[in-house]
N, C-alpha and C. Protein backbone atom coordinates (compact mmCIF):
# COMPACT_ATOMS: atom_id res chain seq x y z
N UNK A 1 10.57 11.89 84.11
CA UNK A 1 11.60 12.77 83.57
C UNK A 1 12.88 11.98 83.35
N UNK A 2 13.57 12.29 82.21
CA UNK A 2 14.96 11.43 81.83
C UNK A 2 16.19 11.82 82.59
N UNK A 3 16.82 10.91 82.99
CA UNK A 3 18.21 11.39 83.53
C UNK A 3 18.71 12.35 82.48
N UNK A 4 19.65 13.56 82.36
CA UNK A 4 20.02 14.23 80.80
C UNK A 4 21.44 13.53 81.28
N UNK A 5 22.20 13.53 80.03
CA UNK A 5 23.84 13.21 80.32
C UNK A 5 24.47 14.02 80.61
N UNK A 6 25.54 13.47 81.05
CA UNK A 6 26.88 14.49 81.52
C UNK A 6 26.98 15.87 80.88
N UNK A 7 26.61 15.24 79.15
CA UNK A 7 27.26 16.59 77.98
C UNK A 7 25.67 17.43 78.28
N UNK A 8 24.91 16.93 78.51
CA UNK A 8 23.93 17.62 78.71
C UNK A 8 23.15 18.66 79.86
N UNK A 9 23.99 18.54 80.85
CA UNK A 9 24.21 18.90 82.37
C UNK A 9 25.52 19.80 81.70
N UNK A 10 26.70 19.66 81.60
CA UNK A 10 27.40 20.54 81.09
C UNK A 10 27.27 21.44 80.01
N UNK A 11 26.00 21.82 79.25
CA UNK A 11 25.97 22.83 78.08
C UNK A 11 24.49 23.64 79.38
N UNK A 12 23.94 22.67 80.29
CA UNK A 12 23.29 23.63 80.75
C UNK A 12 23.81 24.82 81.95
N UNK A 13 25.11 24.26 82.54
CA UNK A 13 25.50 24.73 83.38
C UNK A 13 26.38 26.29 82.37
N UNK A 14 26.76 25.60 81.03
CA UNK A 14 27.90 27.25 80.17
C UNK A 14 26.24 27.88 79.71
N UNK A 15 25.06 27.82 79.57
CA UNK A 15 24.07 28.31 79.42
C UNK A 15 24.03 29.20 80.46
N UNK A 16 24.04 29.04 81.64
CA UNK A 16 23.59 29.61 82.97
C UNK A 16 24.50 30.52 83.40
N UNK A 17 25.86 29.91 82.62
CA UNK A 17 26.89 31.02 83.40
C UNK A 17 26.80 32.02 82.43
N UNK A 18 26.46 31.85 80.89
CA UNK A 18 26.50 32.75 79.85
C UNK A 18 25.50 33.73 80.16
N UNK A 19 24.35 33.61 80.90
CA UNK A 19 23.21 34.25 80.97
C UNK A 19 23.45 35.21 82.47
N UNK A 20 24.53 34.46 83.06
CA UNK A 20 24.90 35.21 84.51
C UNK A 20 25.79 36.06 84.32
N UNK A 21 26.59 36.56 83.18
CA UNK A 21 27.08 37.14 82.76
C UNK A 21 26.68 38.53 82.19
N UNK A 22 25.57 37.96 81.40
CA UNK A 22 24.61 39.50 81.12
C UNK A 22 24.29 40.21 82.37
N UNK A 23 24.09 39.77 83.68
CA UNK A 23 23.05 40.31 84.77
C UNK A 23 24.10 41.07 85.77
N UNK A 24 24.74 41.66 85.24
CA UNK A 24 26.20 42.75 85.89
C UNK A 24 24.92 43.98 87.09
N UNK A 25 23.84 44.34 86.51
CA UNK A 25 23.58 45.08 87.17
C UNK A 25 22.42 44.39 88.32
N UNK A 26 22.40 42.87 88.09
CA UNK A 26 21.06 42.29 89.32
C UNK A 26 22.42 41.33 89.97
N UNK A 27 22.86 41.80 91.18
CA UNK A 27 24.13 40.64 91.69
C UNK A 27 23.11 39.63 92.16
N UNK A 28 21.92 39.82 92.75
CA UNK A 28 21.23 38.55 93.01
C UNK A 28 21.04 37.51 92.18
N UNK A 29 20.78 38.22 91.41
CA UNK A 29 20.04 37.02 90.02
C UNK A 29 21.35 36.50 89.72
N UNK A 30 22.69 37.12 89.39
CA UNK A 30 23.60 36.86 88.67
C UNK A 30 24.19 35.78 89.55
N UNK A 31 23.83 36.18 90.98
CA UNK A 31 24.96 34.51 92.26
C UNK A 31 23.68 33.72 91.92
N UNK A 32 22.12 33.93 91.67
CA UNK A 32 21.71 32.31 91.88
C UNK A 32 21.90 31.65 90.71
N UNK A 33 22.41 32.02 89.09
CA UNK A 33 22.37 31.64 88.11
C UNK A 33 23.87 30.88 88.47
N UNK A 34 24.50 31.52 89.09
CA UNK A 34 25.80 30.95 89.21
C UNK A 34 25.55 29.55 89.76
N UNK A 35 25.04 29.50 90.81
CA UNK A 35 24.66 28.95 91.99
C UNK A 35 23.98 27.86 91.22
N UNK A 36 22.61 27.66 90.06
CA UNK A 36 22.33 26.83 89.67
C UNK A 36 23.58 26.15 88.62
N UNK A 37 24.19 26.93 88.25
CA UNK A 37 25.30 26.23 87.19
C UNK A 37 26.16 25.33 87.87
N UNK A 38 26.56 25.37 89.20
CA UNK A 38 27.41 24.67 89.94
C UNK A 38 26.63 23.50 90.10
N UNK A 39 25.45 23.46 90.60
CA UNK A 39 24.82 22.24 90.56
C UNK A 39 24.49 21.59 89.51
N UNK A 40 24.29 22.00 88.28
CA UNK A 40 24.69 21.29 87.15
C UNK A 40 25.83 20.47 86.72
N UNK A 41 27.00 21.38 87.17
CA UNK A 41 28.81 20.99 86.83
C UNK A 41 28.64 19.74 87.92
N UNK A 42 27.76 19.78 89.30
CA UNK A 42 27.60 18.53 90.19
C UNK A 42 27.21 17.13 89.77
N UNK A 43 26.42 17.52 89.13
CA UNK A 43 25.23 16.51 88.26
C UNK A 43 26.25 16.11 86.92
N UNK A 44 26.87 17.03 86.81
CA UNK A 44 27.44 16.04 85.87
C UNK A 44 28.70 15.14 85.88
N UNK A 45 29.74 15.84 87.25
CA UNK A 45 30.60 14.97 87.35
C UNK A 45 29.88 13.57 87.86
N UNK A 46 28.73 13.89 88.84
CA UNK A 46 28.03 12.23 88.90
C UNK A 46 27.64 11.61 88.19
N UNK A 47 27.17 12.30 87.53
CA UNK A 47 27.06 10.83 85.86
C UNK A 47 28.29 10.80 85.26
N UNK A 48 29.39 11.39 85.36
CA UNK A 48 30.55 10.77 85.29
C UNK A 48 31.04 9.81 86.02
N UNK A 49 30.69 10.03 87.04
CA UNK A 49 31.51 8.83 87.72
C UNK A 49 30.40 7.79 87.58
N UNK A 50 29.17 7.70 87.62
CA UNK A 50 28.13 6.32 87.49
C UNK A 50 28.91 5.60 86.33
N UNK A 51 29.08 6.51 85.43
CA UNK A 51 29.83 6.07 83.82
C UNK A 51 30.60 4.65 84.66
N UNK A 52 31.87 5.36 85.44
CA UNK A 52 32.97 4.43 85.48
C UNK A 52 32.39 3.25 86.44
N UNK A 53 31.32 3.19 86.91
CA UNK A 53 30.94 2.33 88.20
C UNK A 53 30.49 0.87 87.18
């Protein structure tokens, strides 16, 4: 499997929050979508910083 890039980790994380947005009436579903988006926004400040290394 490929590392994805930064920009690519970041359109999946506004994907996840866009989709956590629809789910007003499942609060579960709606915190783990959240919950995976943060770890995306994670993943990508680290390939930001590998960038500068």
């Amino acid at each position: 499997m490929a590392v994805p890039t930064e920009d690519q980790a970041l359109a999946n994380a506004a994907r996840l929050l866009e989709r956590a947005e629809l789910e007003l009436t499942n609060l579960p579903l709606m915190e783990r979508l959240d919950q995976l988006a943060v770890s995306w926004i994670n993943l990508a400040h680290l390939l930001r910083d590998r960038e500068r290394i």
